[in-house]
C-alpha atoms as a PDB file:
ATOM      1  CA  UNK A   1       0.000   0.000   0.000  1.00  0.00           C
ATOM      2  CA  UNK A   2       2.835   2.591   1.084  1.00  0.00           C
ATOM      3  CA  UNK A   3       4.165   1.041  -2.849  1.00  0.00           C
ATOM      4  CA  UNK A   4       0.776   2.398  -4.191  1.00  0.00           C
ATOM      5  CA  UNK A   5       0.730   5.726  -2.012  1.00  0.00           C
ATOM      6  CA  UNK A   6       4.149   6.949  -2.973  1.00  0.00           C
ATOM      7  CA  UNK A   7       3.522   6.382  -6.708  1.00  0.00           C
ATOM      8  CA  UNK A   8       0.234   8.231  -6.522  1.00  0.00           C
ATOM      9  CA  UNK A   9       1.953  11.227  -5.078  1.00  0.00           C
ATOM     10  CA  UNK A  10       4.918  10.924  -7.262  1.00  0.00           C
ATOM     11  CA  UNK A  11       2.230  11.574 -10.344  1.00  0.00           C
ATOM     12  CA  UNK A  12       0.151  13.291  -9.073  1.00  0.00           C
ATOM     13  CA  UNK A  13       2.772  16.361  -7.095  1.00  0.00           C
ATOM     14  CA  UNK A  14       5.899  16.274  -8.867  1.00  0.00           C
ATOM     15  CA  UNK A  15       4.572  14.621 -12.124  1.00  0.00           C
ATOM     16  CA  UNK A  16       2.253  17.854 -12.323  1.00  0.00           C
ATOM     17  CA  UNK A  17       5.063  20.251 -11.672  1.00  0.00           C
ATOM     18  CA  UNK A  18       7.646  18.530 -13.965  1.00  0.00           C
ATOM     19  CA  UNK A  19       5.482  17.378 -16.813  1.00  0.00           C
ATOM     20  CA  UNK A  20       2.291  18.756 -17.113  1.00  0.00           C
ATOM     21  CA  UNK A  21       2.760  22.776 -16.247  1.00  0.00           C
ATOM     22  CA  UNK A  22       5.603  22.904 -18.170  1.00  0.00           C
ATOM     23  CA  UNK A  23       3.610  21.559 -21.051  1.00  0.00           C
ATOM     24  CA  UNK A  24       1.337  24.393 -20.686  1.00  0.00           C
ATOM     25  CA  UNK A  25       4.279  26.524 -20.340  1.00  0.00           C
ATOM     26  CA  UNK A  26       5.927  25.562 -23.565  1.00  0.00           C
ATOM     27  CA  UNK A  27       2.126  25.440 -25.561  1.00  0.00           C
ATOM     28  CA  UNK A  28       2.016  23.969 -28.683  1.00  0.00           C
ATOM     29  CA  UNK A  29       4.780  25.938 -31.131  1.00  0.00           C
ATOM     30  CA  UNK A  30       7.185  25.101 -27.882  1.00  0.00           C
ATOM     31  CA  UNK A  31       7.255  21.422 -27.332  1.00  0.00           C
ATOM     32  CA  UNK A  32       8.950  19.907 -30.437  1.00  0.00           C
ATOM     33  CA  UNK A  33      12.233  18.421 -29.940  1.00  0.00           C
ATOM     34  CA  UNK A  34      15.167  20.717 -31.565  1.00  0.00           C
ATOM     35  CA  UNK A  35      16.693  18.967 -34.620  1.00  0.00           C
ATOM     36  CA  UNK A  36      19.492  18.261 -34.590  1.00  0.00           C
ATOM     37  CA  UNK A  37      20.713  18.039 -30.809  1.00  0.00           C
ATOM     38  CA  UNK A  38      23.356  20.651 -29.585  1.00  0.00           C
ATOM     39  CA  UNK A  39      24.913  21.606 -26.254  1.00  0.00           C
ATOM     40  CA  UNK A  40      22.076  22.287 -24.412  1.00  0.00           C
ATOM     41  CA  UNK A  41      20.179  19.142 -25.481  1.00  0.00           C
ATOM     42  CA  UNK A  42      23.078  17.008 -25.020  1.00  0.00           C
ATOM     43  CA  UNK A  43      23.652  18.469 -21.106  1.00  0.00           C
ATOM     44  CA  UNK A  44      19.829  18.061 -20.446  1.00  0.00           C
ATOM     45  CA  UNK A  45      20.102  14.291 -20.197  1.00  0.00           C
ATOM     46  CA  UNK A  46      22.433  13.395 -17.458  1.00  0.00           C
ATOM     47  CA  UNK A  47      20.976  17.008 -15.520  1.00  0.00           C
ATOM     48  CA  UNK A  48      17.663  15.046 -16.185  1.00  0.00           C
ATOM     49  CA  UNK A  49      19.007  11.806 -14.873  1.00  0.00           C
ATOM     50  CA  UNK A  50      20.477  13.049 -12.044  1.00  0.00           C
ATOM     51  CA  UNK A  51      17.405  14.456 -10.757  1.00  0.00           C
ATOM     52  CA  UNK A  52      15.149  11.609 -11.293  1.00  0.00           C
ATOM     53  CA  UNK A  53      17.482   9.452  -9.939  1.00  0.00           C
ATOM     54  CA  UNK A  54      17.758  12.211  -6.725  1.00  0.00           C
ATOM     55  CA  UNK A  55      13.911  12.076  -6.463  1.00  0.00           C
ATOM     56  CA  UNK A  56      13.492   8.312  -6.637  1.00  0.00           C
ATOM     57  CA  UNK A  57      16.550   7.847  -3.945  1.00  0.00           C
ATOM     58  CA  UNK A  58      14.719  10.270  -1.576  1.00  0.00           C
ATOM     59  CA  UNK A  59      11.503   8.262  -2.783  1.00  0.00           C
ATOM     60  CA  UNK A  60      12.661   5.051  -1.300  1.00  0.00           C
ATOM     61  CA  UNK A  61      14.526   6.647   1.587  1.00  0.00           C
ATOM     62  CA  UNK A  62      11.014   7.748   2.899  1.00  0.00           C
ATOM     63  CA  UNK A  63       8.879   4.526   2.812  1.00  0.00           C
ATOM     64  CA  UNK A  64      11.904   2.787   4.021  1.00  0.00           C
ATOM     65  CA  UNK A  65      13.284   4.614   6.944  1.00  0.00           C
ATOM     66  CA  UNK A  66      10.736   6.756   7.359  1.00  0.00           C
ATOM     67  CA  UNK A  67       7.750   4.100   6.807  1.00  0.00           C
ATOM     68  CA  UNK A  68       5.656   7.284   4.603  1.00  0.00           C
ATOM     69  CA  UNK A  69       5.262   9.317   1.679  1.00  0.00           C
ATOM     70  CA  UNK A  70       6.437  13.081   1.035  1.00  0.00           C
ATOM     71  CA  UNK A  71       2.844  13.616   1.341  1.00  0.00           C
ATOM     72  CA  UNK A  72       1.469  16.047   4.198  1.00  0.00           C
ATOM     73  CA  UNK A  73      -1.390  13.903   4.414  1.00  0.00           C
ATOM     74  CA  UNK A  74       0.722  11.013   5.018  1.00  0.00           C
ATOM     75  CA  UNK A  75       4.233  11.976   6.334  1.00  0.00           C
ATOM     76  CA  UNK A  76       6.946   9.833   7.627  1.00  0.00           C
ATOM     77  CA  UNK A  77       6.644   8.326  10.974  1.00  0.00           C
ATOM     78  CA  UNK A  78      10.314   8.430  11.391  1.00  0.00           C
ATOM     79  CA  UNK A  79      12.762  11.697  11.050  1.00  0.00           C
ATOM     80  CA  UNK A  80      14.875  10.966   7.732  1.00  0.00           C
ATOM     81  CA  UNK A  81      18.569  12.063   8.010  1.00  0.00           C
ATOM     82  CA  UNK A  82      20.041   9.274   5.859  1.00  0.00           C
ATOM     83  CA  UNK A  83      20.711   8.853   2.069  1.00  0.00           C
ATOM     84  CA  UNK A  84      20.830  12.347   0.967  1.00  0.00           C
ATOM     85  CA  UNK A  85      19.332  13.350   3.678  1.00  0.00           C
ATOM     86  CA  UNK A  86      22.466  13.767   5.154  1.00  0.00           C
ATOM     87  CA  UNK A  87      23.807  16.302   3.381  1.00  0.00           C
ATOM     88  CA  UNK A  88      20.488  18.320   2.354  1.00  0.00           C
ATOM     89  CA  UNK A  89      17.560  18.778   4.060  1.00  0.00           C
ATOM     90  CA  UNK A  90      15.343  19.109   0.986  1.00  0.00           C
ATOM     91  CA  UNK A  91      17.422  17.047  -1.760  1.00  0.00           C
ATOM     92  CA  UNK A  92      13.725  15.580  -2.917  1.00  0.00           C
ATOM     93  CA  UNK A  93      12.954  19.221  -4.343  1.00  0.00           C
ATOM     94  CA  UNK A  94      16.617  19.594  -5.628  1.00  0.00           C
ATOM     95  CA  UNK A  95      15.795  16.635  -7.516  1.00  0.00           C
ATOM     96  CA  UNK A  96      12.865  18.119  -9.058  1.00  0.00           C
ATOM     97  CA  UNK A  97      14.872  21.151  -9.635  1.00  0.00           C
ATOM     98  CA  UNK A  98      17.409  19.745 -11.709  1.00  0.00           C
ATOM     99  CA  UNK A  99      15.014  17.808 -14.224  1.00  0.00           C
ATOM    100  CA  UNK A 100      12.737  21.232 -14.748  1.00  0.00           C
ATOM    101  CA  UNK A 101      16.697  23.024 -15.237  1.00  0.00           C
ATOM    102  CA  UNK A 102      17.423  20.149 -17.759  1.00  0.00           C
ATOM    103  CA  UNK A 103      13.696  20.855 -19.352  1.00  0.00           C
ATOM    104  CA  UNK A 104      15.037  24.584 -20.011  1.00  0.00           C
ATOM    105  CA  UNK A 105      18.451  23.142 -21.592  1.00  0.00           C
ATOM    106  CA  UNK A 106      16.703  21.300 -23.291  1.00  0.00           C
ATOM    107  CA  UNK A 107      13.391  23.429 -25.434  1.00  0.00           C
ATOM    108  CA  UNK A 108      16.018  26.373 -24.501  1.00  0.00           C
ATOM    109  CA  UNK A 109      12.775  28.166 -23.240  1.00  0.00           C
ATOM    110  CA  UNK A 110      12.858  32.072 -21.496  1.00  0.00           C
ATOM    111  CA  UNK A 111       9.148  30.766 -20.171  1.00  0.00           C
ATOM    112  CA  UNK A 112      10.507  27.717 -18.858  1.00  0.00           C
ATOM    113  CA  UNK A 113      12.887  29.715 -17.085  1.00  0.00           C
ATOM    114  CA  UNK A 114      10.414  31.809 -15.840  1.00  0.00           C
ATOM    115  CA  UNK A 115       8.323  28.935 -14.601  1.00  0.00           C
ATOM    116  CA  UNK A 116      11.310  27.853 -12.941  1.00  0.00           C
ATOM    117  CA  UNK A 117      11.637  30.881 -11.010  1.00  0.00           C
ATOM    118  CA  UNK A 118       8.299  30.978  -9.581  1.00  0.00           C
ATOM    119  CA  UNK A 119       8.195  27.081  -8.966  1.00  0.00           C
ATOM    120  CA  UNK A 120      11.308  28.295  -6.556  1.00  0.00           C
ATOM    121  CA  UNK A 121      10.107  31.179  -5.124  1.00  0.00           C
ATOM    122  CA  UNK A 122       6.460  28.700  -3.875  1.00  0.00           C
ATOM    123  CA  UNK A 123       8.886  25.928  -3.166  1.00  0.00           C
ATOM    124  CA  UNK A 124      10.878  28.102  -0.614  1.00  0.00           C
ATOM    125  CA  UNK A 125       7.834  29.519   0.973  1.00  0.00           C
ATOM    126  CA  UNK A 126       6.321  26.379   1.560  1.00  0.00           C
ATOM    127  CA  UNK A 127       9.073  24.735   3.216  1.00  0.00           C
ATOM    128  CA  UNK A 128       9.563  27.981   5.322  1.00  0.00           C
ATOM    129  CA  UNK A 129       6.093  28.562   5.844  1.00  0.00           C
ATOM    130  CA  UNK A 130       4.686  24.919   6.362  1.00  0.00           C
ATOM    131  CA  UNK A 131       7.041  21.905   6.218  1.00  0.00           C
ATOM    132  CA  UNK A 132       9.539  23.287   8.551  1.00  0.00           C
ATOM    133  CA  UNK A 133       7.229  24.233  11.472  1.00  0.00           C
ATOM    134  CA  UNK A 134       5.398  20.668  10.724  1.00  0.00           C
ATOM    135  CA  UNK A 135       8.097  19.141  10.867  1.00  0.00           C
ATOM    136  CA  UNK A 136       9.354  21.267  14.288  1.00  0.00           C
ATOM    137  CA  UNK A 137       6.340  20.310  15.578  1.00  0.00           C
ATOM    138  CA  UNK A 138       6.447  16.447  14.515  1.00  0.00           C
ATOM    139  CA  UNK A 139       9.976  15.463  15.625  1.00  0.00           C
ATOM    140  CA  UNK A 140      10.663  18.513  18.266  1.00  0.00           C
ATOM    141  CA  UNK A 141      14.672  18.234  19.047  1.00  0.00           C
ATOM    142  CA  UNK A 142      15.632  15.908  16.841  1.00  0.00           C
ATOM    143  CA  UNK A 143      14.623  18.603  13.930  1.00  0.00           C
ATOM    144  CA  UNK A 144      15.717  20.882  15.686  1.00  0.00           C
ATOM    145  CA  UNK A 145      19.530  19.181  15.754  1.00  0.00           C
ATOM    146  CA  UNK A 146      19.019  18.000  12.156  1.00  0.00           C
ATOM    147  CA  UNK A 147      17.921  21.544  10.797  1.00  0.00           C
ATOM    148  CA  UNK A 148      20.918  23.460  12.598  1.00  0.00           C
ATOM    149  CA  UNK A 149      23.625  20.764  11.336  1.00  0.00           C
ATOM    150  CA  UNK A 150      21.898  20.739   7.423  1.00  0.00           C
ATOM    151  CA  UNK A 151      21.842  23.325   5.041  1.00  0.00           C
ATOM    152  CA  UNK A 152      17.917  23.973   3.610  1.00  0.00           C
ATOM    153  CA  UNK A 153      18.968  23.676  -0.415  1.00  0.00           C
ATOM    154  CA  UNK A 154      23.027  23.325  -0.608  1.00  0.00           C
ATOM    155  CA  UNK A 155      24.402  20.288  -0.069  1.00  0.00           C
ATOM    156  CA  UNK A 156      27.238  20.562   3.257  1.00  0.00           C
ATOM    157  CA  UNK A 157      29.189  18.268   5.418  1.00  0.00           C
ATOM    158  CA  UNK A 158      27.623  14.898   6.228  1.00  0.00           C
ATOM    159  CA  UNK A 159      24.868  14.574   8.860  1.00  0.00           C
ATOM    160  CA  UNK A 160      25.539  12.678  12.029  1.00  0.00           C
ATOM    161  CA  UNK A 161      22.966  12.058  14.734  1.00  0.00           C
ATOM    162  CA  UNK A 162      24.426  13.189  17.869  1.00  0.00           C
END
């Protein structure tokens, strides 16, 4: 079931912000693929792997060790500092970040940019605004620890639980 809850989310929350606003972004004259590939194309791939393969990592990390979903209505029972967690508080959105940054390498798209921007701007707001005083309120001192010792969106030194 936590299999089934996690892919739900995964469509329906990141799969909207990665796939279906930026095809509204783009609209129709802006979604064909360039021909032929150049630079930008070309570095849009592994940018795009990378943060798939960021997302999915931080995917399993939270049914696993945290027995939940990135879902509010359905959070981890367990505080997460492992995997990437260790070095990033939020690596599941840096994940997302990089594959919308590889979608602008890769239409080369000003809007896309733009999108970009804003998707960062809510992003950071809602971690400030929500998440982190959830989360405050969820694991208390632990957090608290965690949250002084791990940098919000730049990876740092390695975590270790006191």
């Amino acid at each position: 079931m936590l299999l089934l809850k996690n892919i739900l989310f995964t469509v329906l929350v990141p799969g909207t912000a990665v796939v279906l606003l930026p095809y509204l972004v783009l609209g129709p004259s802006g979604r064909s693929t360039p021909e032929p590939w150049g630079a930008p194309q070309l570095a849009a791939v592994p940018l795009a792997a990378a943060g798939l393969l960021i997302y999915l990592s931080c995917l399993w990390d939270f049914a696993r060790r945290g027995r939940g979903t990135p879902a509010p209505i359905d959070p981890p029972r367990v505080l997460v500092v492992e995997g990437l967690y260790r070095y990033v508080r939020n690596p599941m959105y840096v994940g997302v970040f990089l594959v919308l940054l590889a979608e602008v390498l890769f239409f080369e798209s000003r809007a896309l940019a733009l999108y970009i921007v804003g998707w960062s701007v809510f992003v950071n707001l809602f971690v400030i605004l929500y998440e982190e005083p959830a989360l405050r309120r969820r694991f208390g001192f632990s957090y608290e620890e965690y949250r002084r010792a791990v940098r919000r969106w730049v990876p740092g030194r390695a975590y270790r639980r006191a």
